[in-house]
C-alpha atoms as a PDB file:
ATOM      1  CA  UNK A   1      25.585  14.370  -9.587  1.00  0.00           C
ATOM      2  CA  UNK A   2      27.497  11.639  -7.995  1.00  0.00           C
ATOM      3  CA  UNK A   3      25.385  10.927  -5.035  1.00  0.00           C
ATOM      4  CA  UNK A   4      22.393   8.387  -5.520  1.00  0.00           C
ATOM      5  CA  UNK A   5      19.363   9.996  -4.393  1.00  0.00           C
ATOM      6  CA  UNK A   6      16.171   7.513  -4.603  1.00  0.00           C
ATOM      7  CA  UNK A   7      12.893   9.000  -4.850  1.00  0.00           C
ATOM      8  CA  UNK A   8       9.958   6.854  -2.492  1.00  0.00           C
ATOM      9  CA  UNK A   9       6.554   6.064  -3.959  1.00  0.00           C
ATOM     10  CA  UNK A  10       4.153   5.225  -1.018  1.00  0.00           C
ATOM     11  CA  UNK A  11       1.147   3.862  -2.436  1.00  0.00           C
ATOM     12  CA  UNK A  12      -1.780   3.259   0.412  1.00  0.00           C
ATOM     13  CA  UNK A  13      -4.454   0.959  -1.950  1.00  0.00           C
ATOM     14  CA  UNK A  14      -4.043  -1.625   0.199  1.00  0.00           C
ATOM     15  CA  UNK A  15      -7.620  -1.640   2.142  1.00  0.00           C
ATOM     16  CA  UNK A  16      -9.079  -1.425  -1.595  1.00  0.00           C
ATOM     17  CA  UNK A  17      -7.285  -3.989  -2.922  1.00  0.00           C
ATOM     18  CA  UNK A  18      -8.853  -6.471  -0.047  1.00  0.00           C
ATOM     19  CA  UNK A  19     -12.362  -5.100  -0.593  1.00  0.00           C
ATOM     20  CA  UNK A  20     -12.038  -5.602  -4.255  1.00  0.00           C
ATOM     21  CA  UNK A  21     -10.589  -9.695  -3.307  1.00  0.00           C
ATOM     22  CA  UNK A  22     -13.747  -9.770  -1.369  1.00  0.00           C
ATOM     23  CA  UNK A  23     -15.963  -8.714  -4.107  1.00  0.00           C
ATOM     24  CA  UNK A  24     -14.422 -10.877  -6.241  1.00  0.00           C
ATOM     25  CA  UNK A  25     -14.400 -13.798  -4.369  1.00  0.00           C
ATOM     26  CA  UNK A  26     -17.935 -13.428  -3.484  1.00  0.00           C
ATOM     27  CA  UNK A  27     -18.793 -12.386  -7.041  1.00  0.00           C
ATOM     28  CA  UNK A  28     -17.259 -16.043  -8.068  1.00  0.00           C
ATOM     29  CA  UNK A  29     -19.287 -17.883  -5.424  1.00  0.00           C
ATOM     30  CA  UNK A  30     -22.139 -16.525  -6.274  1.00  0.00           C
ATOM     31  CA  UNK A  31     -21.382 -17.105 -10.738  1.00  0.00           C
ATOM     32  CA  UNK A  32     -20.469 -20.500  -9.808  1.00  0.00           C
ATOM     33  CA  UNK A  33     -23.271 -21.517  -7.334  1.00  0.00           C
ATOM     34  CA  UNK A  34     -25.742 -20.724 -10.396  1.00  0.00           C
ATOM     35  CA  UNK A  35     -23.804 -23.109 -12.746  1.00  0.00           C
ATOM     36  CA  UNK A  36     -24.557 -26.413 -13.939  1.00  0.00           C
ATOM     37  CA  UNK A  37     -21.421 -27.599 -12.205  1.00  0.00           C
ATOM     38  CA  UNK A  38     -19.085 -28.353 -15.333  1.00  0.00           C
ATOM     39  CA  UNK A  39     -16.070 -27.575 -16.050  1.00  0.00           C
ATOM     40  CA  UNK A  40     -16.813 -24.694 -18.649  1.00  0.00           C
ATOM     41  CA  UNK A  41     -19.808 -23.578 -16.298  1.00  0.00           C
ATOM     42  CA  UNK A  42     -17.136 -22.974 -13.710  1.00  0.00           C
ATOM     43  CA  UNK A  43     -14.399 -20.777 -16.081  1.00  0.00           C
ATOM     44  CA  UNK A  44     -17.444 -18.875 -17.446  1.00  0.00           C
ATOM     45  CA  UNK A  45     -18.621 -18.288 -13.638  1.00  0.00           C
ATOM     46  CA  UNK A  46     -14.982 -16.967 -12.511  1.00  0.00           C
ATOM     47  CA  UNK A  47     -14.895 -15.185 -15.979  1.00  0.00           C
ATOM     48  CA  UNK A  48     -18.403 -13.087 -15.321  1.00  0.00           C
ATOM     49  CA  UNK A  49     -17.009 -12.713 -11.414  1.00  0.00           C
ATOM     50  CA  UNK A  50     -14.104 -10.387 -12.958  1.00  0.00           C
ATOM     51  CA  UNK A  51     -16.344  -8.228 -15.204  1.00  0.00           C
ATOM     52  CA  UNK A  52     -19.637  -8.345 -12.744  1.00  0.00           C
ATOM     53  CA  UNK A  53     -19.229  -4.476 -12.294  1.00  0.00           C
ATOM     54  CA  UNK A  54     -19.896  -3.962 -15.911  1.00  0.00           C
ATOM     55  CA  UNK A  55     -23.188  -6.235 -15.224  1.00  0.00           C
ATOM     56  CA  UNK A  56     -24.378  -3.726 -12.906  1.00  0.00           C
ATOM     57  CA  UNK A  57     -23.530  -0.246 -13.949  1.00  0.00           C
ATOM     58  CA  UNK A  58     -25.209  -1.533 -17.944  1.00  0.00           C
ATOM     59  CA  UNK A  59     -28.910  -2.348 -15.039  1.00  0.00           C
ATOM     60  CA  UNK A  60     -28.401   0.660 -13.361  1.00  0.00           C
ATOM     61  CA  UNK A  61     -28.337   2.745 -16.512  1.00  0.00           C
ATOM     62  CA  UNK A  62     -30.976   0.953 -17.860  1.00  0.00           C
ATOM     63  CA  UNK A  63     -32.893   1.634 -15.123  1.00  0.00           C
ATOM     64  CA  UNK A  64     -31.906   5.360 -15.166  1.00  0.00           C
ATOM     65  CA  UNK A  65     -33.297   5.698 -18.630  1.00  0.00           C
ATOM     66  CA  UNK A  66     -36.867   4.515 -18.589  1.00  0.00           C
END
């Protein structure tokens, strides 16, 4: 038990993590170009940019049920 042995973790999420910055940038321009422009108009438009999936499965479910 005296020799180090390290254990390696690859993770390969990279390519997801950039799609999901790209949805969430575009998400924000998009929450933010429908804004009035203030200040609070912008934190609530990067606020519904992070939870904009929830937006969409809650319509698509709604839609699934009529």
């Amino acid at each position: 038990m005296g020799r180090s042995e390290r254990a390696g973790v690859v993770v390969r999420d990279g390519p997801w993590g950039f799609v999901f910055l790209l949805a969430y940038i575009g998400a924000a321009v998009y929450f933010i170009s429908t804004s009035d422009g203030s200040f609070w108009g912008v934190i609530l438009g990067l606020l519904q940019a992070v939870v904009w999936p929830a937006y969409v499965i809650y319509h698509v479910l709604l839609a699934l049920s009529v």
